[in-house]
Protein backbone atom coordinates (compact mmCIF):
# COMPACT_ATOMS: atom_id res chain seq x y z
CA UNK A 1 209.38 -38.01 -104.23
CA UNK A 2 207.14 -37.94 -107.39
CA UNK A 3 203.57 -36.48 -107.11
CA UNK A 4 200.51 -38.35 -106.65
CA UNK A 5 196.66 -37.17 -107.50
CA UNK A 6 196.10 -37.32 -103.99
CA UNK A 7 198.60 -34.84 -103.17
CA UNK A 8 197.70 -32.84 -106.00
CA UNK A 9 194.48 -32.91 -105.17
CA UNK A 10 195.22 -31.26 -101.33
CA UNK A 11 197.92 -29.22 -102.91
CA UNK A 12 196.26 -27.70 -105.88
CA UNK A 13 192.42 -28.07 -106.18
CA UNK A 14 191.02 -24.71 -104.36
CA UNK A 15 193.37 -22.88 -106.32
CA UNK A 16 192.55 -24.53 -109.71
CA UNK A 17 188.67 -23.71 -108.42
CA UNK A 18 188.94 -20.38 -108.12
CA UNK A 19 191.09 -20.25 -111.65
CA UNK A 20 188.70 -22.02 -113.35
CA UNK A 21 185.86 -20.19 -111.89
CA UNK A 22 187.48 -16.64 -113.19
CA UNK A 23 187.07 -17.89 -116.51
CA UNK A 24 183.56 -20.18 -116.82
CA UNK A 25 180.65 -18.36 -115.23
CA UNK A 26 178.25 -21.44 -114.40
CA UNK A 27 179.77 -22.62 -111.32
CA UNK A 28 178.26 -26.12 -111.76
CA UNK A 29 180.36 -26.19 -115.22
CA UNK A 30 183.28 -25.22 -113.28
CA UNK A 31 183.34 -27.97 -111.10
CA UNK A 32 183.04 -30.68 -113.63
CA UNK A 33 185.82 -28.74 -115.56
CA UNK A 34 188.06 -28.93 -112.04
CA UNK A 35 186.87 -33.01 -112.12
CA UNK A 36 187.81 -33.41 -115.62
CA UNK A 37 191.41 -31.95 -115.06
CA UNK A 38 191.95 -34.16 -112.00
CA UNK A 39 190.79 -37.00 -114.04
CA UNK A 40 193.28 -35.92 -116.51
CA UNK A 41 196.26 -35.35 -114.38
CA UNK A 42 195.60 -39.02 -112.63
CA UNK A 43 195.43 -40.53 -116.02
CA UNK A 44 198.98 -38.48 -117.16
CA UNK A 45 201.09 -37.79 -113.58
CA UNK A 46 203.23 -40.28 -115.02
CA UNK A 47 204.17 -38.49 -118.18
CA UNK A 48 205.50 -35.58 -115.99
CA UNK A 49 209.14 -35.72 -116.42
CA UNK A 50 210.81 -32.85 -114.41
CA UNK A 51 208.88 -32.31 -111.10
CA UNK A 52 209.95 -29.04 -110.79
CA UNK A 53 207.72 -28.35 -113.56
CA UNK A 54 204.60 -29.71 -111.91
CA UNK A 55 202.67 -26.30 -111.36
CA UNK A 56 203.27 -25.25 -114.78
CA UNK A 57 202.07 -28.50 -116.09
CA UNK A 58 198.78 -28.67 -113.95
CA UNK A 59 197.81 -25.33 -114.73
CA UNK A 60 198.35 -26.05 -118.70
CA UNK A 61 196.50 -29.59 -118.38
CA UNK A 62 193.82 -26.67 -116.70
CA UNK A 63 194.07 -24.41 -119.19
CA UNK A 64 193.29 -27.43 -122.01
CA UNK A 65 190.11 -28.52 -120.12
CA UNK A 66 188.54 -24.81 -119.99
CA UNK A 67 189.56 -24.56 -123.90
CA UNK A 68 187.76 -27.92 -124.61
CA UNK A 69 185.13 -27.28 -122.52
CA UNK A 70 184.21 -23.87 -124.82
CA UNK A 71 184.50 -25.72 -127.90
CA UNK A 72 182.06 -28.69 -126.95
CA UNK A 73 179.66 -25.35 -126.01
CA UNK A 74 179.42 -24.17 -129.70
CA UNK A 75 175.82 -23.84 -130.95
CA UNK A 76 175.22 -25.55 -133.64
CA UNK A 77 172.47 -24.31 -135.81
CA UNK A 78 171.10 -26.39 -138.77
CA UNK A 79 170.89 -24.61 -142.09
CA UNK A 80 167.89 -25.08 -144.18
CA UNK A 81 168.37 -27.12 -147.25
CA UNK A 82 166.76 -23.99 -149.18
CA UNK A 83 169.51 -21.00 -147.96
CA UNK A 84 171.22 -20.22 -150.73
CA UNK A 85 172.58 -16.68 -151.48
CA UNK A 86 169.89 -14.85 -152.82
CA UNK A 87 168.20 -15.35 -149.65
CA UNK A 88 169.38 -12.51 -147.70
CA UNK A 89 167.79 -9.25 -147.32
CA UNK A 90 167.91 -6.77 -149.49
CA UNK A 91 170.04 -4.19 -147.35
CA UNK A 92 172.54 -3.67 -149.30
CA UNK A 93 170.91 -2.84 -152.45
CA UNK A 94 168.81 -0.22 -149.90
CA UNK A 95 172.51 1.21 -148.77
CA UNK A 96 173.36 1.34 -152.20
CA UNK A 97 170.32 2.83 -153.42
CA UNK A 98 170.17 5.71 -150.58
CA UNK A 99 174.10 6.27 -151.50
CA UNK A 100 173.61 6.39 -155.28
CA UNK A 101 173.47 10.25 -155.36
CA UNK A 102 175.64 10.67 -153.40
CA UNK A 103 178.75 8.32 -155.04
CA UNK A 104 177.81 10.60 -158.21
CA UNK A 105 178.46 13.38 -156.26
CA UNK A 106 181.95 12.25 -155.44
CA UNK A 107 182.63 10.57 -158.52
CA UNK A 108 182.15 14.46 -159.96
CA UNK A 109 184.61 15.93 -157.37
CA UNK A 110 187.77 13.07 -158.69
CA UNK A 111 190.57 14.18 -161.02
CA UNK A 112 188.98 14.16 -164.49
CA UNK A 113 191.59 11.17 -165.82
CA UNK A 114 190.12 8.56 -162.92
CA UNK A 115 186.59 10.12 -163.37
CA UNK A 116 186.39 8.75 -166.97
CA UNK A 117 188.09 5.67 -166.58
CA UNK A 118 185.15 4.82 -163.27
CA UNK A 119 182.30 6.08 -165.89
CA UNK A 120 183.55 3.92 -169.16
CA UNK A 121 184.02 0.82 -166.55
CA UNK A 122 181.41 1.08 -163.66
CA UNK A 123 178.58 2.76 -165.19
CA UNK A 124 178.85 1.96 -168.95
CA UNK A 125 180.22 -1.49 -168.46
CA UNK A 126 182.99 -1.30 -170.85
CA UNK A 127 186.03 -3.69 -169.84
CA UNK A 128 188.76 -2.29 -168.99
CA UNK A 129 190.62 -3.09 -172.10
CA UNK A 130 188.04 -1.30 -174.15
CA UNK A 131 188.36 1.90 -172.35
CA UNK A 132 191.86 1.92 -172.60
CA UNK A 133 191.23 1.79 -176.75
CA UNK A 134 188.41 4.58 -175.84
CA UNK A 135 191.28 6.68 -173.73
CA UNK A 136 194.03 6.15 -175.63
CA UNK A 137 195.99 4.37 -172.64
CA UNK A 138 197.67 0.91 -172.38
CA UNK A 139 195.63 -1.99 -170.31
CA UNK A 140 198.36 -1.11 -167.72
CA UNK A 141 197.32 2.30 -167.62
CA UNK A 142 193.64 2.28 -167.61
CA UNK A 143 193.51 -0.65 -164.64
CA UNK A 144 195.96 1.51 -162.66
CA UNK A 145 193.45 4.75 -163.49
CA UNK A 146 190.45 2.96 -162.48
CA UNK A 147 192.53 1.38 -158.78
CA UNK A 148 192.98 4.59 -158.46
CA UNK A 149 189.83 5.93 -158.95
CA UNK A 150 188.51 3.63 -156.89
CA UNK A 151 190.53 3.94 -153.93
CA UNK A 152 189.86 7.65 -153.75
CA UNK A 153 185.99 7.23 -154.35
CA UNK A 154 186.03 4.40 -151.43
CA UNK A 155 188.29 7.11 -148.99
CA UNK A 156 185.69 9.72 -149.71
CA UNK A 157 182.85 7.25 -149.25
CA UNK A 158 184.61 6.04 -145.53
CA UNK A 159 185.27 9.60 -144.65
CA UNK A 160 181.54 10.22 -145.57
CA UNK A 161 179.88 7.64 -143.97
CA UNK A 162 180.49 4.23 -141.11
CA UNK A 163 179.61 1.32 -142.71
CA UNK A 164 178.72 -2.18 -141.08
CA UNK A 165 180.13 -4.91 -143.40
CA UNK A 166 178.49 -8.45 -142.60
CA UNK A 167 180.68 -11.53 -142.74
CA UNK A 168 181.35 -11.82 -146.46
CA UNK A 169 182.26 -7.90 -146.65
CA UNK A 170 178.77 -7.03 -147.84
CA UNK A 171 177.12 -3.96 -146.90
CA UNK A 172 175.00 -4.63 -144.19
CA UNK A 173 174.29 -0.76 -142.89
CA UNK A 174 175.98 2.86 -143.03
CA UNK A 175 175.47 5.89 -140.50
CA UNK A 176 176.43 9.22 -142.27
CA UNK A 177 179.24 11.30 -140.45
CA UNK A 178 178.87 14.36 -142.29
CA UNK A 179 175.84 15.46 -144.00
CA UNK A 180 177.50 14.55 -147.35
CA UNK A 181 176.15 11.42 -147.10
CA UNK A 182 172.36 12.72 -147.88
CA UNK A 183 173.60 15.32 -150.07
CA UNK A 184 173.76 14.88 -153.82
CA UNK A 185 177.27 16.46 -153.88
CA UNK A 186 180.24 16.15 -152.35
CA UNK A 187 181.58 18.05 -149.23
CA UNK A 188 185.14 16.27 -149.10
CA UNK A 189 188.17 16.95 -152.06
């Protein structure tokens, strides 16, 4: 005999309830989620092909109406027509500015080879193709110097230091681990 909503309804509804309660916290949300899905399986209980399947199917139609019912909750928060990128606060240039003696620090404890390829790059703003004329090294050479350099200064920096990244990967904060992190030198080789 194929399934009615009426039957479904007796069969299934204080145990969709209590499901549907586990996972939506306002209880009066809840029970217009629990009318929705009977609305829904009245509107589709002739889609249902094998009726063996019927469980399974009621508790996915479920699962759907709990899904939309978290997406219509989004906030949506109007942007001013002014935000632009230059707007945000200035933490990260404070984070950068409290770390500056510190990356100096560290930069002096790399290999020599990945020291000067970070100083001609970073801090004298030579590309890299004119410190690899200045070093004596192929293009090849000096980029993988300077990856290289940079992936050691950034391990020393994480060991250092836990840093809160905002959305975009910016510095946002940074906690010091070890004390290295308000020292102008550098405690980790």
């Amino acid at each position: 005999m194929k399934p009615n909503t009426e039957t479904v309804y007796l069969d299934f509804s204080e145990q969709l309830g209590r499901f549907i309660a586990q996972r939506v916290s306002d209880p009066d949300s809840a029970d217009d989620i629990l009318q929705d899905v009977f609305m829904r399986i009245h509107k589709q209980i002739d889609t249902l092909q094998d009726e063996s399947k019927l469980r399974g199917w009621i508790y996915q139609i479920t699962r759907n109406a709990i899904i939309d019912y978290y997406r219509r909750r989004k906030e949506m928060v109007e942007l001013p027509e002014t935000l632009s990128y230059f707007d945000e606060p200035e933490i990260e240039q404070d984070a950068f500015q409290e770390l500056l003696p510190s990356v100096g620090g560290m930069l002096g404890c790399l290999p020599e080879k990945y020291r000067r390829a970070l100083v001609l790059t970073e801090y004298q703003g030579l590309t890299q193709q004119q410190a690899a004329l200045r070093l004596g090294l192929s293009l090849s050479g000096t980029k993988s110097r300077v990856q290289r350099g940079r992936d050691q200064l950034k391990e020393m920096l994480l060991e250092c230091c836990h840093f809160e990244f905002d959305r975009l990967g910016k510095v946002i904060d940074y906690y010091p681990n070890l004390s290295c992190c308000t020292r102008n030198r550098c405690a980790i080789n």
